[in-house]
Structures are given as structure tokens and as C-alpha cells.
PDB file of N, CA and C in Angstrom:
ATOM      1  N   UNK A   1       0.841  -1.189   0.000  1.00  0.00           N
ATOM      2  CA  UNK A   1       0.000   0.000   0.000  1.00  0.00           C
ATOM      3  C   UNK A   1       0.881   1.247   0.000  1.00  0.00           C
ATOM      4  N   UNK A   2       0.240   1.818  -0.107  1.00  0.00           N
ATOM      5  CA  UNK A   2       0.923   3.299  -0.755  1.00  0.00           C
ATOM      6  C   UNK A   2       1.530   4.502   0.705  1.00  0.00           C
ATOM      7  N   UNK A   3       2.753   4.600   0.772  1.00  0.00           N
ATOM      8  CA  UNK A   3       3.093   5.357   2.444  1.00  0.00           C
ATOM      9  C   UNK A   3       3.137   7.309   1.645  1.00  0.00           C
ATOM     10  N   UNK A   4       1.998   7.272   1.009  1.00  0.00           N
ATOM     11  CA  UNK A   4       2.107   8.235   0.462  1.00  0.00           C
ATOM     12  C   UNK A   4       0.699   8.999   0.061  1.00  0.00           C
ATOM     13  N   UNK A   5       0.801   9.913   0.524  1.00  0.00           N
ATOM     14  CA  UNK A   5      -0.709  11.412  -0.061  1.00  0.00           C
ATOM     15  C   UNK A   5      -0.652  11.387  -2.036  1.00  0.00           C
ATOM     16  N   UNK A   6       0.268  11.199  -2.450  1.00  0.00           N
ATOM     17  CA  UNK A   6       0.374  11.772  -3.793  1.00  0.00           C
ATOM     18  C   UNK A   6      -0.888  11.749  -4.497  1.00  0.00           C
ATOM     19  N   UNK A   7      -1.479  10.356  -4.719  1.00  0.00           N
ATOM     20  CA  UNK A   7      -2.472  10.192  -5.587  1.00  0.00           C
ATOM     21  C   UNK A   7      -3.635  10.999  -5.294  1.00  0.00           C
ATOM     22  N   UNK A   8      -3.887  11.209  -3.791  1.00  0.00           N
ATOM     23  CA  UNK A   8      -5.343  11.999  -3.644  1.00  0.00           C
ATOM     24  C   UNK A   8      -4.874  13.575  -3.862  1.00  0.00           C
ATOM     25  N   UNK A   9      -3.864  13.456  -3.522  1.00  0.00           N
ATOM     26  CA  UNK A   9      -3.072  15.633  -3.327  1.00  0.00           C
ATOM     27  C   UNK A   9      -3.459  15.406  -5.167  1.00  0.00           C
ATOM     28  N   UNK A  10      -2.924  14.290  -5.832  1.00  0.00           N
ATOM     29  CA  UNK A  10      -3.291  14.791  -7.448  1.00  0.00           C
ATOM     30  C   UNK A  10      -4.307  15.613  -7.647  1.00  0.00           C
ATOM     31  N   UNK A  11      -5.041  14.181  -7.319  1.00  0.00           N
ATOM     32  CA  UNK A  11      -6.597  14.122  -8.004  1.00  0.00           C
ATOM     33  C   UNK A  11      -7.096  15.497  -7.384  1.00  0.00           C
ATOM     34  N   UNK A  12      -6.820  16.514  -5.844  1.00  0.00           N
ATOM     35  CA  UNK A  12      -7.604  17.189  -5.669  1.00  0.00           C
ATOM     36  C   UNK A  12      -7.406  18.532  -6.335  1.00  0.00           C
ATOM     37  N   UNK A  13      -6.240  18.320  -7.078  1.00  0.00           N
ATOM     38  CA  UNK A  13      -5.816  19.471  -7.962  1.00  0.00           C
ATOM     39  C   UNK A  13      -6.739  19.184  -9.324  1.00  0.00           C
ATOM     40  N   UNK A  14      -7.079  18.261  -9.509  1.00  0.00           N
ATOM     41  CA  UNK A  14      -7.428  17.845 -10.877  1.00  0.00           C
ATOM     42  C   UNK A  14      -6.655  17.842 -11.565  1.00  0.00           C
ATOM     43  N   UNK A  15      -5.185  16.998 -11.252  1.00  0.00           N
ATOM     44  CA  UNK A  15      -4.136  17.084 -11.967  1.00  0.00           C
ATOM     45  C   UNK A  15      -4.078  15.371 -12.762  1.00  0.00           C
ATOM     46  N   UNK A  16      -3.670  14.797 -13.854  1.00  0.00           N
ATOM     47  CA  UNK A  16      -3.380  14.231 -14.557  1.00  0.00           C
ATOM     48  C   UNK A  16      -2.197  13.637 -14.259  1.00  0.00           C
ATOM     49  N   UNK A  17      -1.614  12.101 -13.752  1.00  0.00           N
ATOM     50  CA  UNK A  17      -0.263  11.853 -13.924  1.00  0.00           C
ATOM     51  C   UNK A  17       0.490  11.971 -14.978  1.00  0.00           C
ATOM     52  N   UNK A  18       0.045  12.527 -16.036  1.00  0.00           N
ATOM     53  CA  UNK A  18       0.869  12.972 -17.118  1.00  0.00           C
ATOM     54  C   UNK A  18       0.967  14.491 -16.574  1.00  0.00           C
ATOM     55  N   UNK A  19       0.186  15.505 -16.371  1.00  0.00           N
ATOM     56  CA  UNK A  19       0.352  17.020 -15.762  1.00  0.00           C
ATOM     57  C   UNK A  19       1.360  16.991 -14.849  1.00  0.00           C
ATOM     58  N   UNK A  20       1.381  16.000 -13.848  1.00  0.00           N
ATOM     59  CA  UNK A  20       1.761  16.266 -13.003  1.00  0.00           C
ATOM     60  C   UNK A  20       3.581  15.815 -13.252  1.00  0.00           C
ATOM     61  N   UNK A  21       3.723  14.889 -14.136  1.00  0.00           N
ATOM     62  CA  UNK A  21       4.681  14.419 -14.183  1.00  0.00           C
ATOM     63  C   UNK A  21       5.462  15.716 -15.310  1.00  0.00           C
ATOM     64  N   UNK A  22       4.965  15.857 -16.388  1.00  0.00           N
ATOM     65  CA  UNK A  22       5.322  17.206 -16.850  1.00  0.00           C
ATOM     66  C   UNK A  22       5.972  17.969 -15.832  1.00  0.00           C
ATOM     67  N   UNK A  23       5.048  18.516 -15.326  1.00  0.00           N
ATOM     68  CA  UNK A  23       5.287  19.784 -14.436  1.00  0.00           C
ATOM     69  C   UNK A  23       6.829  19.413 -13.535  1.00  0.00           C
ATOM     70  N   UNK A  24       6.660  18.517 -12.845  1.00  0.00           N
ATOM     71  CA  UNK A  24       8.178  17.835 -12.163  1.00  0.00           C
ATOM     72  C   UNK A  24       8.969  17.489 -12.915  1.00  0.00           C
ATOM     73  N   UNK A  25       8.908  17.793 -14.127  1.00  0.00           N
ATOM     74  CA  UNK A  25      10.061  16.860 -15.404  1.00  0.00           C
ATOM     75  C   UNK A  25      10.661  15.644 -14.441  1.00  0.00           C
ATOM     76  N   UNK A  26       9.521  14.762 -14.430  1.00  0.00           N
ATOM     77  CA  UNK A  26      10.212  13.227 -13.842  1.00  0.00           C
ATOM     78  C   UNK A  26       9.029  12.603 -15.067  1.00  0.00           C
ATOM     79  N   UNK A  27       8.883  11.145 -15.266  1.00  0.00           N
ATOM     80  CA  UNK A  27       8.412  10.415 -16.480  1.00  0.00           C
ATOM     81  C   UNK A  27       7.040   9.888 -15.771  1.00  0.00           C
ATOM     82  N   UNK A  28       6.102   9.974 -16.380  1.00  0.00           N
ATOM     83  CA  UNK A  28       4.317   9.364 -15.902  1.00  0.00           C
ATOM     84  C   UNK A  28       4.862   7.806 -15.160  1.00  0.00           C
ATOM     85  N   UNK A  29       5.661   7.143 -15.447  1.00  0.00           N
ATOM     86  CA  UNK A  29       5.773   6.074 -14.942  1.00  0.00           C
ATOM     87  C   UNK A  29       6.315   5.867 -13.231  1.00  0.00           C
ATOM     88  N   UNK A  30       6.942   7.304 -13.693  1.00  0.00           N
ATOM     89  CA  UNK A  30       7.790   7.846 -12.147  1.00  0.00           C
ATOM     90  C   UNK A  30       6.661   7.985 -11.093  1.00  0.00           C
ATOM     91  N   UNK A  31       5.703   8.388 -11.297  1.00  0.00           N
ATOM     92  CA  UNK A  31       4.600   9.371 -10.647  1.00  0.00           C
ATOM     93  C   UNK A  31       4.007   7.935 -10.410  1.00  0.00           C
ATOM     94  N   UNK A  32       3.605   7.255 -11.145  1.00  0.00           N
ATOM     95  CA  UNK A  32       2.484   5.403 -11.244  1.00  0.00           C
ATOM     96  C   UNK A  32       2.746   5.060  -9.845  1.00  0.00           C
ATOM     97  N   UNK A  33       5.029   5.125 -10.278  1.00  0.00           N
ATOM     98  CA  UNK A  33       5.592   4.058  -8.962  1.00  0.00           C
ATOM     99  C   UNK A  33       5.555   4.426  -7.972  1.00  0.00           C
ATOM    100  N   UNK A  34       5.480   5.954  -7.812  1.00  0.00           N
ATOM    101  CA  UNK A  34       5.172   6.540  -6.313  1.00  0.00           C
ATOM    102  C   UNK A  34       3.980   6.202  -5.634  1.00  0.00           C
ATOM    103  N   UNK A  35       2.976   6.861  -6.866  1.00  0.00           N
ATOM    104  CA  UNK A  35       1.596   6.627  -5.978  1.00  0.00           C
ATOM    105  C   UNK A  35       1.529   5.133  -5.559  1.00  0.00           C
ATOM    106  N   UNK A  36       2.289   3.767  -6.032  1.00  0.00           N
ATOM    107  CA  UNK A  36       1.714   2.714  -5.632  1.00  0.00           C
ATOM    108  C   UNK A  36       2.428   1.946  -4.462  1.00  0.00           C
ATOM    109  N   UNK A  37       3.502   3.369  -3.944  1.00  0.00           N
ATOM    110  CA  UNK A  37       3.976   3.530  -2.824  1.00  0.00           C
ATOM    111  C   UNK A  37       5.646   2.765  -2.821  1.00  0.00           C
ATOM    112  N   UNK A  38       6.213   2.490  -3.879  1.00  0.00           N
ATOM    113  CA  UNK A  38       7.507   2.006  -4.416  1.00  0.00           C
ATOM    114  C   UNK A  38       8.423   3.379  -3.840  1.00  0.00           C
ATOM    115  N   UNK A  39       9.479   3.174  -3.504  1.00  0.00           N
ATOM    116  CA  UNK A  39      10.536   3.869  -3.191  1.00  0.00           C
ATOM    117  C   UNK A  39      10.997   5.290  -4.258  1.00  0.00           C
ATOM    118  N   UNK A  40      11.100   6.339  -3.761  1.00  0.00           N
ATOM    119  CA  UNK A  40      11.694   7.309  -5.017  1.00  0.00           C
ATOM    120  C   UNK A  40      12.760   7.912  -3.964  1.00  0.00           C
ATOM    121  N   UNK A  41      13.573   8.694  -5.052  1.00  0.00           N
ATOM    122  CA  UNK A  41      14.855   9.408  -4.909  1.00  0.00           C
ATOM    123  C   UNK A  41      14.411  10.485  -3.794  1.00  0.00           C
ATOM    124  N   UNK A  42      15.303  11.203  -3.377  1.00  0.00           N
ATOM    125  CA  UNK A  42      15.056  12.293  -2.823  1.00  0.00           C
ATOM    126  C   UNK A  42      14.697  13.777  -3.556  1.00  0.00           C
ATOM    127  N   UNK A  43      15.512  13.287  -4.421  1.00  0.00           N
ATOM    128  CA  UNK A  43      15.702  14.981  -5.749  1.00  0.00           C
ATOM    129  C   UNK A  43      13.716  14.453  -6.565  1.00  0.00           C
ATOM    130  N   UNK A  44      13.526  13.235  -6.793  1.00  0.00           N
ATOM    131  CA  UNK A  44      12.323  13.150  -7.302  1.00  0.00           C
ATOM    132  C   UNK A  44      11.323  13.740  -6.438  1.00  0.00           C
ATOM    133  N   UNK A  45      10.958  13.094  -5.057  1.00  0.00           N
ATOM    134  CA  UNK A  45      10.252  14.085  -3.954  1.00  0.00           C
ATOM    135  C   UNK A  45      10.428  15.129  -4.246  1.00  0.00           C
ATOM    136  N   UNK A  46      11.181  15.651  -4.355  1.00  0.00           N
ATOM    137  CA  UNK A  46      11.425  17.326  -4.258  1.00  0.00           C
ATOM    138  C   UNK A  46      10.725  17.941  -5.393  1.00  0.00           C
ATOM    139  N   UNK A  47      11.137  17.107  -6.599  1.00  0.00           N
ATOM    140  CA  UNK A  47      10.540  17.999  -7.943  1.00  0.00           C
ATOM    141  C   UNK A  47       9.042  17.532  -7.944  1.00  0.00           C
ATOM    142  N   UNK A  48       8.504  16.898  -7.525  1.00  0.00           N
ATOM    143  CA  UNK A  48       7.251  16.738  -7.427  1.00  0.00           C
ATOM    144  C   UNK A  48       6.615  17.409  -6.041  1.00  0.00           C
ATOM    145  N   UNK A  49       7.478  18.090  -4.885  1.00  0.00           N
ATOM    146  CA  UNK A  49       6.837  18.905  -3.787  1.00  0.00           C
ATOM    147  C   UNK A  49       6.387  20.047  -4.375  1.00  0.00           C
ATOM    148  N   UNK A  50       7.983  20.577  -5.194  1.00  0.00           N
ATOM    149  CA  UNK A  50       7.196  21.910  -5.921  1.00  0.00           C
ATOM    150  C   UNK A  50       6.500  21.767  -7.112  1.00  0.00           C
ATOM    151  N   UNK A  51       6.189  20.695  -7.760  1.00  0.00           N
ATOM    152  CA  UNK A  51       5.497  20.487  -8.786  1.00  0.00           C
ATOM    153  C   UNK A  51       3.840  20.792  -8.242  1.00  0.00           C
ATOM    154  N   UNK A  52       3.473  20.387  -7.647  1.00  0.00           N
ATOM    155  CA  UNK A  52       2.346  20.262  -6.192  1.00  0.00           C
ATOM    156  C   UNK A  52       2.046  21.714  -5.959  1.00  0.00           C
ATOM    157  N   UNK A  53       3.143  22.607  -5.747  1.00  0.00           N
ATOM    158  CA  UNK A  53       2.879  24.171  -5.053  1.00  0.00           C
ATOM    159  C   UNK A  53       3.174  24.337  -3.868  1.00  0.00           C
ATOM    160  N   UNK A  54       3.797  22.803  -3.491  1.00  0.00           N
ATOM    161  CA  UNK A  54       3.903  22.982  -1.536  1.00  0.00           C
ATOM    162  C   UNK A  54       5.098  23.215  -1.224  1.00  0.00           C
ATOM    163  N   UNK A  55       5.536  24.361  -0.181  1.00  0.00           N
ATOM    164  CA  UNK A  55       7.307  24.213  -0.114  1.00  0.00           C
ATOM    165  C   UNK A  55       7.785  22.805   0.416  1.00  0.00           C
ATOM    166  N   UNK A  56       9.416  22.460   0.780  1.00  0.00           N
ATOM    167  CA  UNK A  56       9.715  21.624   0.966  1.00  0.00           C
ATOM    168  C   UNK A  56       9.521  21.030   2.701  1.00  0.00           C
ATOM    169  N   UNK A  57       9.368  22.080   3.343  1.00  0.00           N
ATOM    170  CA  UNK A  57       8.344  22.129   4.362  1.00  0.00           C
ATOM    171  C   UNK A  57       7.539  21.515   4.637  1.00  0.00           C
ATOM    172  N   UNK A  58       6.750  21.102   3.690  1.00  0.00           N
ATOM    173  CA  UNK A  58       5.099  20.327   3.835  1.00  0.00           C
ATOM    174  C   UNK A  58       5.516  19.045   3.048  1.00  0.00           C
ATOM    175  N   UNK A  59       6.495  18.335   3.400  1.00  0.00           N
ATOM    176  CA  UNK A  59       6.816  17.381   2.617  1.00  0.00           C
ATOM    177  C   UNK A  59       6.185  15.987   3.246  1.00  0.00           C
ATOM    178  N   UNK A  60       5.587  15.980   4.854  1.00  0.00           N
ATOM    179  CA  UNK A  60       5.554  15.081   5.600  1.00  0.00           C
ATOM    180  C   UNK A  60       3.279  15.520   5.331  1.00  0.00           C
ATOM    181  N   UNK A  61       3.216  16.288   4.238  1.00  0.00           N
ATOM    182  CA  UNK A  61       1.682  16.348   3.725  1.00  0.00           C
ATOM    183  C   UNK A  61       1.928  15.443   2.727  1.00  0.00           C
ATOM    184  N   UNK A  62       2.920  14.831   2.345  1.00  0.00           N
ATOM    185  CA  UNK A  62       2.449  14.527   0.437  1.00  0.00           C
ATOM    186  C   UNK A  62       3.295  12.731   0.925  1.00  0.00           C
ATOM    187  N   UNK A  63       4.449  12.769   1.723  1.00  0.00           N
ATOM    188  CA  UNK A  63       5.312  11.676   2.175  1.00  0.00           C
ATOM    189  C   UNK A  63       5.205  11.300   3.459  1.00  0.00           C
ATOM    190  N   UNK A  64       5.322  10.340   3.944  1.00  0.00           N
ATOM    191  CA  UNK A  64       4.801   9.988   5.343  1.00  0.00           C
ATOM    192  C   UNK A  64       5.976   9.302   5.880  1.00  0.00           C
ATOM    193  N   UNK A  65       6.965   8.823   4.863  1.00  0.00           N
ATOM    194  CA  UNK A  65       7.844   8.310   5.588  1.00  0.00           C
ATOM    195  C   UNK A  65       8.710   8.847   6.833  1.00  0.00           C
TER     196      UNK A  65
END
């Protein structure tokens, strides 16, 4: 299961895992493996915190680890 907000923080943007993955220049597949709670980089978190709009601050809103 997923140790992660991503998929609902998407959807409440009405964002697209293709939008969203755009926006973070990381790949739609990148974004899949997160939401299905698979391990990512640190620099990936990041480009997808501000991809989101949230500073790096609110990182324990989107990541739970």
C-alpha cells in the first residue's frame, strides 16, 4: 500500500499523472511508482513537492515516511 498522499493531493488538484509528471520533469511512470507507494529518490520528492505548489516544508503532507 501506498506510504504516500500523492495520488489523492493529485486528483484534488485535478491534476493528470501525465500534468503532473510534466510539471516535475520526472516520467508518468515515475509518478504510477510513487503513488503505488515504491521507493523514489530524494531529488524526485522534491521535484514533485514543488510540482504540487507545496514548499519543501510540507513534505511530511504529500510523504509519510
Amino acid at each position: 500500500m501506498a506510504n504516500n498522499a500523492l495520488r489523492e493531493i493529485r486528483e484534488s488538484f485535478l491534476m493528470s499523472k501525465t500534468e503532473l509528471a510534466h510539471k516535475a520533469k520526472v516520467s508518468p511512470i515515475t509518478v504510477s511508482r510513487i503513488e503505488k507507494g515504491l521507493p523514489c529518490r530524494l531529488e524526485t520528492m522534491r521535484k514533485i513537492i514543488l510540482a504540487l505548489g507545496f514548499d519543501l516544508g510540507d513534505k511530511k503532507k504529500i510523504f509519510f515516511d
